[in-house]
Protein backbone atom coordinates (compact mmCIF):
# COMPACT_ATOMS: atom_id res chain seq x y z
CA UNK A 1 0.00 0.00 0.00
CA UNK A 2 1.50 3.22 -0.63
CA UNK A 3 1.72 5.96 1.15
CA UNK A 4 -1.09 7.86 -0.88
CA UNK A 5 -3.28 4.86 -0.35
CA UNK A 6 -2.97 4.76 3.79
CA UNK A 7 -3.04 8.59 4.18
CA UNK A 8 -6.97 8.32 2.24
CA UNK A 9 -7.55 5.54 4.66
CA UNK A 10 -6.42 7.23 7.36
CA UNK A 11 -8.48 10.77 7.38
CA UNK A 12 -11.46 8.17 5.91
CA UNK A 13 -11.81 6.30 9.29
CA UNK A 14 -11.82 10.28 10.63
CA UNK A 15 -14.31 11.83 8.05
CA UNK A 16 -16.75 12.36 10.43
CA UNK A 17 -14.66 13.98 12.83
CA UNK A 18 -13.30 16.53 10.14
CA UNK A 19 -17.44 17.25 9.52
CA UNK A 20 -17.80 18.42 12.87
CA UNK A 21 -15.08 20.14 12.93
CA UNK A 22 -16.30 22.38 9.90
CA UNK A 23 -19.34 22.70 11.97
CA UNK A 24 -21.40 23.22 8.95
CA UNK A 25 -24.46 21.86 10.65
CA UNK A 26 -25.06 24.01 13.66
CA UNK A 27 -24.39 26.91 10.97
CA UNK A 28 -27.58 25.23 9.46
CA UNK A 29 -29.62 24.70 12.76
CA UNK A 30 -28.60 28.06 13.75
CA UNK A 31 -30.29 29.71 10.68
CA UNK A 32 -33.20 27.69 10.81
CA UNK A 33 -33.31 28.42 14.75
CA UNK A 34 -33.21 32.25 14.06
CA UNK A 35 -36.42 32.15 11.12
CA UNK A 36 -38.41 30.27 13.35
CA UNK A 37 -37.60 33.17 15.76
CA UNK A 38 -38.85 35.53 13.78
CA UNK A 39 -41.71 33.87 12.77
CA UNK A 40 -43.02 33.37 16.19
CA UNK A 41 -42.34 36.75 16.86
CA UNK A 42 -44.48 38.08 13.67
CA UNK A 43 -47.21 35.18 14.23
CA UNK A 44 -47.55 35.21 18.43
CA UNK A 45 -45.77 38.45 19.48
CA UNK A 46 -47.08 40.45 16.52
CA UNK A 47 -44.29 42.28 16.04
CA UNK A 48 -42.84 43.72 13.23
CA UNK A 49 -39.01 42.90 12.38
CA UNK A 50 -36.36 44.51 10.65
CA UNK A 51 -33.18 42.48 9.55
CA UNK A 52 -29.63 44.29 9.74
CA UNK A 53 -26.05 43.53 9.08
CA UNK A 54 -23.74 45.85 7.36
CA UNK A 55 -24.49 45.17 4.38
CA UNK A 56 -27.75 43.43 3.72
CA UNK A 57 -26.82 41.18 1.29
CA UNK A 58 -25.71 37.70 2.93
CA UNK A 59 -27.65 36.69 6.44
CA UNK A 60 -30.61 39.31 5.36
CA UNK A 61 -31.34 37.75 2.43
CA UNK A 62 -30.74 34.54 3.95
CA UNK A 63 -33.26 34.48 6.79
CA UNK A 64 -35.68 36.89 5.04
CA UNK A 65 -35.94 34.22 2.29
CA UNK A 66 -36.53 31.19 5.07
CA UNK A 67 -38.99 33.44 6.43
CA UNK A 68 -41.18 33.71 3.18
CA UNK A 69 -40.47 29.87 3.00
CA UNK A 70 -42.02 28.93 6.24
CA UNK A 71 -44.72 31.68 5.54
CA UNK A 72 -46.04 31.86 2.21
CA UNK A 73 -46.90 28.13 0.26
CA UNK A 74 -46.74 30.13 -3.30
CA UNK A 75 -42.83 30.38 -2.71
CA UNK A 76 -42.58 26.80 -1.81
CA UNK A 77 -43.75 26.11 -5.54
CA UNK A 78 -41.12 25.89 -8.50
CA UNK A 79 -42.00 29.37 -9.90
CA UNK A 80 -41.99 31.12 -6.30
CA UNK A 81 -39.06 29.47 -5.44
CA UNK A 82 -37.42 31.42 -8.37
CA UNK A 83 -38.62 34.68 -8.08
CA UNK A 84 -37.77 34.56 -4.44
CA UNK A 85 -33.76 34.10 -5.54
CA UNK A 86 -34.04 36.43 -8.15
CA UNK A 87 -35.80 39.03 -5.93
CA UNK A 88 -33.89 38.28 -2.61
CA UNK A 89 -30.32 37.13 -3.85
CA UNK A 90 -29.87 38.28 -7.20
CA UNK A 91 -31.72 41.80 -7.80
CA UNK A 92 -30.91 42.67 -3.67
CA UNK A 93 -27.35 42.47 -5.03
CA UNK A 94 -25.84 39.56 -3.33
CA UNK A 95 -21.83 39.43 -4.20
CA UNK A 96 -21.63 36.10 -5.80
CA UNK A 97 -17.93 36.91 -7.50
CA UNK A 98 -17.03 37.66 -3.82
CA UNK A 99 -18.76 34.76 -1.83
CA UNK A 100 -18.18 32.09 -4.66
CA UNK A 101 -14.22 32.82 -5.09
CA UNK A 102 -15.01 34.25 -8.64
CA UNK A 103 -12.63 36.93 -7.96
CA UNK A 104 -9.54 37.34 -5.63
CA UNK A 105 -10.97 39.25 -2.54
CA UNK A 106 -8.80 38.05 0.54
CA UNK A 107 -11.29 37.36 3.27
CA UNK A 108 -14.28 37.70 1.31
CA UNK A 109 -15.27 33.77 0.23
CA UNK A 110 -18.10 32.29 2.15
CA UNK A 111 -20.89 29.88 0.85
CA UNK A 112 -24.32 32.28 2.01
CA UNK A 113 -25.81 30.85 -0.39
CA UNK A 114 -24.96 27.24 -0.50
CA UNK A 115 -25.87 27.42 3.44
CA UNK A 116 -29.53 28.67 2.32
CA UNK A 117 -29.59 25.99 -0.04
CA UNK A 118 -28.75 23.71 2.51
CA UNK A 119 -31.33 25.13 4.62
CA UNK A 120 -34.07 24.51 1.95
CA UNK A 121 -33.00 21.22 1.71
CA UNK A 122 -33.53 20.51 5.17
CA UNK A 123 -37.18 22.30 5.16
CA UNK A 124 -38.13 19.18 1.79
CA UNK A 125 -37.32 16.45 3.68
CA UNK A 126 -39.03 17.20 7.29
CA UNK A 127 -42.02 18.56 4.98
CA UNK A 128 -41.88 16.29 2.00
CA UNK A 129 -45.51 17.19 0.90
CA UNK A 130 -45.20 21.29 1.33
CA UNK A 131 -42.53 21.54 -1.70
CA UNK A 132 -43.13 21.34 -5.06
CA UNK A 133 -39.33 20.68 -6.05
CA UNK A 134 -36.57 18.12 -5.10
CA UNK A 135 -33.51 17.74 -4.02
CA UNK A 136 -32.29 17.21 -7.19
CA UNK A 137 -33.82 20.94 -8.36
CA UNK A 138 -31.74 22.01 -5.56
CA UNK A 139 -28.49 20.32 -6.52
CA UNK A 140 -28.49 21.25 -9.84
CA UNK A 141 -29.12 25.17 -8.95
CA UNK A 142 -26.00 25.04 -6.77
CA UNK A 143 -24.06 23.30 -9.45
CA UNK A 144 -25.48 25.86 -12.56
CA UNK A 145 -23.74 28.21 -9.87
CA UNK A 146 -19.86 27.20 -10.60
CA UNK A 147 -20.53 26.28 -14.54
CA UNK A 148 -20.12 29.50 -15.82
CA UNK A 149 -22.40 29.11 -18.57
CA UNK A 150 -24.83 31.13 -16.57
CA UNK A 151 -24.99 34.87 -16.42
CA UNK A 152 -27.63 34.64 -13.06
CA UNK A 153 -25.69 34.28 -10.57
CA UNK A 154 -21.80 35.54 -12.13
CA UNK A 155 -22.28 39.12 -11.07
CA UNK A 156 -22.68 41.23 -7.39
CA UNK A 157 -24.92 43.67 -8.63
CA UNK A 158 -27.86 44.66 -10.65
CA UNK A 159 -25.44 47.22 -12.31
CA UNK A 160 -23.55 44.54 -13.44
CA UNK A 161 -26.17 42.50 -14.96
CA UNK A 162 -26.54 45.43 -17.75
CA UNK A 163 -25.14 44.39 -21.26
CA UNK A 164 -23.22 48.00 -21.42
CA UNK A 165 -21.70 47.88 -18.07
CA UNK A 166 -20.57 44.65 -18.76
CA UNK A 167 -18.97 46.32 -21.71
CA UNK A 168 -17.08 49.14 -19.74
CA UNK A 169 -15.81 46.09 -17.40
CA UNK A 170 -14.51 44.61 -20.59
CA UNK A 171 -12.95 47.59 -21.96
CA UNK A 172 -11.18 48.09 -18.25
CA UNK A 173 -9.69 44.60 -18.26
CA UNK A 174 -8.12 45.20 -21.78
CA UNK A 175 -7.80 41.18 -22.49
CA UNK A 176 -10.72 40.13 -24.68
CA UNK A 177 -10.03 36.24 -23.30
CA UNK A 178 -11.77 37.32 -20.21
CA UNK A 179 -14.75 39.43 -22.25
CA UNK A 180 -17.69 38.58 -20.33
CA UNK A 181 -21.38 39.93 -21.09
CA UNK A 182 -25.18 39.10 -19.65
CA UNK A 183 -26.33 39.63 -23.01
CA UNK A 184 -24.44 36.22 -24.73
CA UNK A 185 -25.58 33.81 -20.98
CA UNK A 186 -28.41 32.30 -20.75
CA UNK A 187 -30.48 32.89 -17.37
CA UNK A 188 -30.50 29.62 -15.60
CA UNK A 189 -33.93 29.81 -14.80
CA UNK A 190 -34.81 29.51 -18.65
CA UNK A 191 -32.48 26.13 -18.73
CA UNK A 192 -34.18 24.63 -15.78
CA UNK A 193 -37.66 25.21 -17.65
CA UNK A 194 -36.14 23.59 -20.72
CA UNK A 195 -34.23 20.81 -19.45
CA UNK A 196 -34.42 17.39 -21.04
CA UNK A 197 -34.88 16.17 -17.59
CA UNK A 198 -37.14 18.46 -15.60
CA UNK A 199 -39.27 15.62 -14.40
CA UNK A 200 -36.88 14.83 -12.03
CA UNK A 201 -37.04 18.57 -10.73
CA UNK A 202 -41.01 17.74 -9.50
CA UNK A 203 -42.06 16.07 -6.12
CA UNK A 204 -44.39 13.36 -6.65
CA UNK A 205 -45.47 13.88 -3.18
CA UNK A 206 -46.32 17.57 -3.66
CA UNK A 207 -47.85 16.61 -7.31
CA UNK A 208 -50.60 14.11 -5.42
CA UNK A 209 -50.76 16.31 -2.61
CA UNK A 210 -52.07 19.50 -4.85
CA UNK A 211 -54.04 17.69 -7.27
CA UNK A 212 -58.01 17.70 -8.43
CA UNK A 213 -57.91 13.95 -6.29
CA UNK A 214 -57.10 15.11 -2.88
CA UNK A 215 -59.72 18.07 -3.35
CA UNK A 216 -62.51 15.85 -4.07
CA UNK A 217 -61.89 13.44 -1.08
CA UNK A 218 -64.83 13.38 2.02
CA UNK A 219 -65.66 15.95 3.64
CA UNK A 220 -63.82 15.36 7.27
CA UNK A 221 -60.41 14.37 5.26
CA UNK A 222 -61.14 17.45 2.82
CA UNK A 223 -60.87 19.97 5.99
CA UNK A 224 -57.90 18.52 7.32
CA UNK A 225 -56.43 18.44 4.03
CA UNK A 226 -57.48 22.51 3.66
CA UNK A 227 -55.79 23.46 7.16
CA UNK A 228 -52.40 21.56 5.89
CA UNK A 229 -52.19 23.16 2.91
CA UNK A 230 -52.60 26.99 4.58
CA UNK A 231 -49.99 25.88 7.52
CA UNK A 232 -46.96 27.72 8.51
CA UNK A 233 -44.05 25.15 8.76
CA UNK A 234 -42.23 24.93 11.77
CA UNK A 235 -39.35 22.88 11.46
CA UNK A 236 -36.99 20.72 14.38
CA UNK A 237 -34.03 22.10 14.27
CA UNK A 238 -32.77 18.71 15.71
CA UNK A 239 -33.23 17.12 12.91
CA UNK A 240 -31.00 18.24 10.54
CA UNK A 241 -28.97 15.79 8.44
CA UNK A 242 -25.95 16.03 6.01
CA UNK A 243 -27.19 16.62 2.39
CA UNK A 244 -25.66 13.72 1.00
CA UNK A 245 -27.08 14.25 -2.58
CA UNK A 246 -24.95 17.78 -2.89
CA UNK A 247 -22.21 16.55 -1.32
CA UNK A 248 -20.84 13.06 -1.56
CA UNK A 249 -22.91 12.19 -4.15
CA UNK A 250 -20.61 10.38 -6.14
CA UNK A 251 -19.94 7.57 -3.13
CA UNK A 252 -21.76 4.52 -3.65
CA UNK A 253 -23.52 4.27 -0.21
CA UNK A 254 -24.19 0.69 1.87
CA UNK A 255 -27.61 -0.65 0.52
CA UNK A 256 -29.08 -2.99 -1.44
CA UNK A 257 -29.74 -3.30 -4.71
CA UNK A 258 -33.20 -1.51 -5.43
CA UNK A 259 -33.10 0.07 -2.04
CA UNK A 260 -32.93 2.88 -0.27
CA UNK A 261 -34.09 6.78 -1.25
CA UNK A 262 -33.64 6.30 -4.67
CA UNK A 263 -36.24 3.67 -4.68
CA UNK A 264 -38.65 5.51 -2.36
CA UNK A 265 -38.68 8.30 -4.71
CA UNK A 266 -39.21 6.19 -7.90
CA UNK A 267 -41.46 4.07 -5.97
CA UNK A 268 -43.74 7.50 -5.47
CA UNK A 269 -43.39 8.52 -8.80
CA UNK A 270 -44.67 5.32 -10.00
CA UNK A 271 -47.84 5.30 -6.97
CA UNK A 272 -48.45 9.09 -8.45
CA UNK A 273 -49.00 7.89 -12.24
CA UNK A 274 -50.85 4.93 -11.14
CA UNK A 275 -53.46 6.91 -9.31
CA UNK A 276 -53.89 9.66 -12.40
CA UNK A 277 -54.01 6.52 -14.99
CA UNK A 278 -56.72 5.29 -13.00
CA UNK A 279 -58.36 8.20 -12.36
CA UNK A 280 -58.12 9.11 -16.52
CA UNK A 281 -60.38 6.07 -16.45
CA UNK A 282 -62.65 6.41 -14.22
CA UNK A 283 -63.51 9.75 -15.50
CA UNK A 284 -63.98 8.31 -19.04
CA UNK A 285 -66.33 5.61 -18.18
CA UNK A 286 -68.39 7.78 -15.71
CA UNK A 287 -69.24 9.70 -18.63
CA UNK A 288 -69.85 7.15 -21.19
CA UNK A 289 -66.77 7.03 -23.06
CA UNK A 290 -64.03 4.27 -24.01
CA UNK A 291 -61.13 4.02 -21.78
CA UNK A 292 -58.36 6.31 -22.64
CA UNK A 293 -54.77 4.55 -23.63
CA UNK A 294 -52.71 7.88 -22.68
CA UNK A 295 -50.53 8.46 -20.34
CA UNK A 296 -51.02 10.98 -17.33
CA UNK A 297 -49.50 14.17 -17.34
CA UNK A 298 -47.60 13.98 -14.25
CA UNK A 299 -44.89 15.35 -15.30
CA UNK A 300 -42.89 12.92 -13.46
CA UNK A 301 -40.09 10.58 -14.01
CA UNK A 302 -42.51 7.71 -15.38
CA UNK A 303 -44.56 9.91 -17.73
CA UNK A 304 -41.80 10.83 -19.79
CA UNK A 305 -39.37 9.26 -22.27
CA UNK A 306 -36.44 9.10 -19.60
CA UNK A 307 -37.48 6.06 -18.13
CA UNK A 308 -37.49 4.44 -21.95
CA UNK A 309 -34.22 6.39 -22.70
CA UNK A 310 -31.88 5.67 -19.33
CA UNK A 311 -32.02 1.92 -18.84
CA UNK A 312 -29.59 1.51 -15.98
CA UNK A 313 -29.22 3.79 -12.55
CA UNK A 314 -27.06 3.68 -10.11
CA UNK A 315 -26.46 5.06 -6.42
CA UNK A 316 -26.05 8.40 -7.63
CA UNK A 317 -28.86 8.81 -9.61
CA UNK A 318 -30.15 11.11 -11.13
CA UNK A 319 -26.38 11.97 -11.72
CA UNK A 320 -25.41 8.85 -13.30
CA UNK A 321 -22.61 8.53 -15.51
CA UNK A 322 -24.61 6.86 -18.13
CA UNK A 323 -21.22 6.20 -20.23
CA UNK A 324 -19.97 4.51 -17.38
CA UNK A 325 -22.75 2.39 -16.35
CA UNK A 326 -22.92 0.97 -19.98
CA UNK A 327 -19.44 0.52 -19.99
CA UNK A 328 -20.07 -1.89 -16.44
CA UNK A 329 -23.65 -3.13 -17.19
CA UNK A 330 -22.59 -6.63 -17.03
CA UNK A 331 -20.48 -6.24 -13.87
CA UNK A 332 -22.56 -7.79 -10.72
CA UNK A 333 -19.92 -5.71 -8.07
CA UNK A 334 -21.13 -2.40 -9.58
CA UNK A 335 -24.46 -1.79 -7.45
CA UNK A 336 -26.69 -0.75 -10.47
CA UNK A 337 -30.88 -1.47 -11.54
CA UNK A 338 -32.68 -0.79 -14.28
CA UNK A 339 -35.95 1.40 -14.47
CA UNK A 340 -37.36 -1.79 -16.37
CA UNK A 341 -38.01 -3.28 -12.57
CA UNK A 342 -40.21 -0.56 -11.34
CA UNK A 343 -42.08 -0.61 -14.99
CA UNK A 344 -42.88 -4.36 -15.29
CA UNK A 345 -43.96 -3.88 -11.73
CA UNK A 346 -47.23 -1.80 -12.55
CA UNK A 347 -50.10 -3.81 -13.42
CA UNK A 348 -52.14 -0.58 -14.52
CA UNK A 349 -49.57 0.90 -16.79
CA UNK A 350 -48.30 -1.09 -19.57
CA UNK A 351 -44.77 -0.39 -21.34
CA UNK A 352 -46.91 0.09 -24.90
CA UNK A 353 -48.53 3.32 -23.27
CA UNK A 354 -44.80 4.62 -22.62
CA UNK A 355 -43.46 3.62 -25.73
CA UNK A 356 -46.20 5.94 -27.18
CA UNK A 357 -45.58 8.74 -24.87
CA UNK A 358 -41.54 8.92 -25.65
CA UNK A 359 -42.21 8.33 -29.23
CA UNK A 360 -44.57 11.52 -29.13
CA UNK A 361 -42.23 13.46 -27.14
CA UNK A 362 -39.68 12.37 -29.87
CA UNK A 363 -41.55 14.04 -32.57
CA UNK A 364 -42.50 17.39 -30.91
């Protein structure tokens, strides 16, 4: 073994020593400790407060966006979520280049924003029904953060956001290698919309949760169901967990094959199609009609053509090297499934429906 090998080893058997050390999660409980604050103090106290730090543009925007979180359900939604970054973070003049070690500012690097992120994260899993994204919406943001192919969040200012500043910057730095502009990168709220894979970006939990089914249940479930929806969320800050997804995704962890949150979350998405199929037919032969062969709209992982196009998934799904797992699809060490297992497994939707569906997504 050399002496790379035992020095891994070595600070492995200590890995989760050096995370406490970083004390990255009592930063998280504290920020979640300090919005429930204020929201007790708004909701009980009825009092009105003001957030300050010298700048107002790192723990202000921070909190005041947990705030609206716990608060409002709209912001909770895809779309909310959104303008709620762009409003709080990006227009409020957060300095990214600064924070995110764009630039060379001694002192200055610090990851707000990948804290609030981690904050979020923590709010989807102890409400899993209240949120209208996944983890995987969140990951993704973080990452479209460090691409660079995204003119969102590469600037500390509104002023910098405008095409002729930009030019003026340009002009100052004198080496057209480093020419940046807002007007040639795409916002990254525009890719998200557009991505091949934006199923995986919607809770099937949330999806169930909001839909025409749950609204039409009995009366006595229908109020409870009413009150849940209007609740302000009040999170334990105990609870708070290491987001594995965003961090050490790439480590195969200890289950089984076809286990663990991977399959929970497929497992939903499958339930959530099941229940709109069936409901698709009830509806058409309550009023007469033939029984529709078309797939729900869900717009989950099932009711689109990525469960025909990826065949094989592994621990870090959805971030699966596909090249790889093709490469190593006949190797029984690598822990790997196919989406074929959770397809065959439905009795109420049959593969010929989803052949249709990703042959019609295809053609558009």
């Amino acid at each position: 073994m050399t002496y790379c090998s035992k020095d891994f080893w070595n600070k492995d058997m200590c890995w989760l020593s050096y995370l406490e050390e970083t004390k990255w999660l009592s930063y998280v409980q504290r920020c979640l400790k300090q919005a429930v604050r204020i929201v007790k103090m708004m909701t009980c106290e009825k009092t009105s407060v003001i957030l300050k730090e010298p700048k107002s543009r790192d723990i202000s925007c921070l909190l005041s966006c947990l705030v609206q979180l716990l608060f409002d359900r709209h912001y909770r939604t895809i779309l909310g979520f959104q303008s709620l970054i762009q409003r709080e973070w990006v227009s409020m003049g957060h300095p990214f280049q600064e924070r995110c070690g764009f630039v060379n500012v001694p002192g200055s690097e610090s990851p707000v924003f990948l804290l609030f992120l981690d904050c979020v994260w923590q709010l989807t899993i102890q409400f899993p029904v209240q949120f209208e994204f996944t983890e995987t919406y969140l990951t993704v943001l973080w990452d479209s953060l460090h691409t660079g192919l995204f003119g969102t969040f590469l600037f500390s200012c509104q002023h910098q956001h405008v095409p002729e500043n930009c030019k003026s910057m340009n002009q100052r730095c004198g080496n057209s290698a480093t020419n940046i502009s807002e007007s040639c990168l795409p916002s990254i709220w525009r890719m998200l919309a557009n991505a091949n894979h934006k199923t995986l970006f919607y809770n099937p939990l949330y999806v169930i949760y909001n839909s025409q089914i749950c609204c039409d249940l009995a009366n006595s479930i229908k109020e409870t169901y009413v009150s849940m929806k209007d609740q302000i969320l009040y999170p334990q800050i105990s609870l708070t967990k290491l987001w594995a997804q965003c961090y050490i995704r790439w480590l195969f962890p200890g289950q089984i094959n076809a286990g663990g949150k991977i399959s929970v979350y497929l497992q939903q998405c499958l339930l959530v199609e099941e229940i709109f199929t069936l409901q698709n037919q009830i509806s058409s032969l309550s009023k007469g009609e033939a029984s529709k062969k078309s797939f729900p709209d869900s717009n989950l992982v099932f009711a689109s053509s990525l469960a025909d196009v990826t065949s094989k998934i592994t621990s870090s799904f959805p971030f699966s090297d596909r090249r790889r797992i093709c490469m190593y699809a006949n190797d029984s060490s690598l822990p790997h499934l196919s989406l074929n297992i959770y397809k065959q497994s439905s009795k109420i939707i049959s593969p010929s429906i989803q052949v249709t569906t990703a042959e019609k997504s295809a053609d558009q």
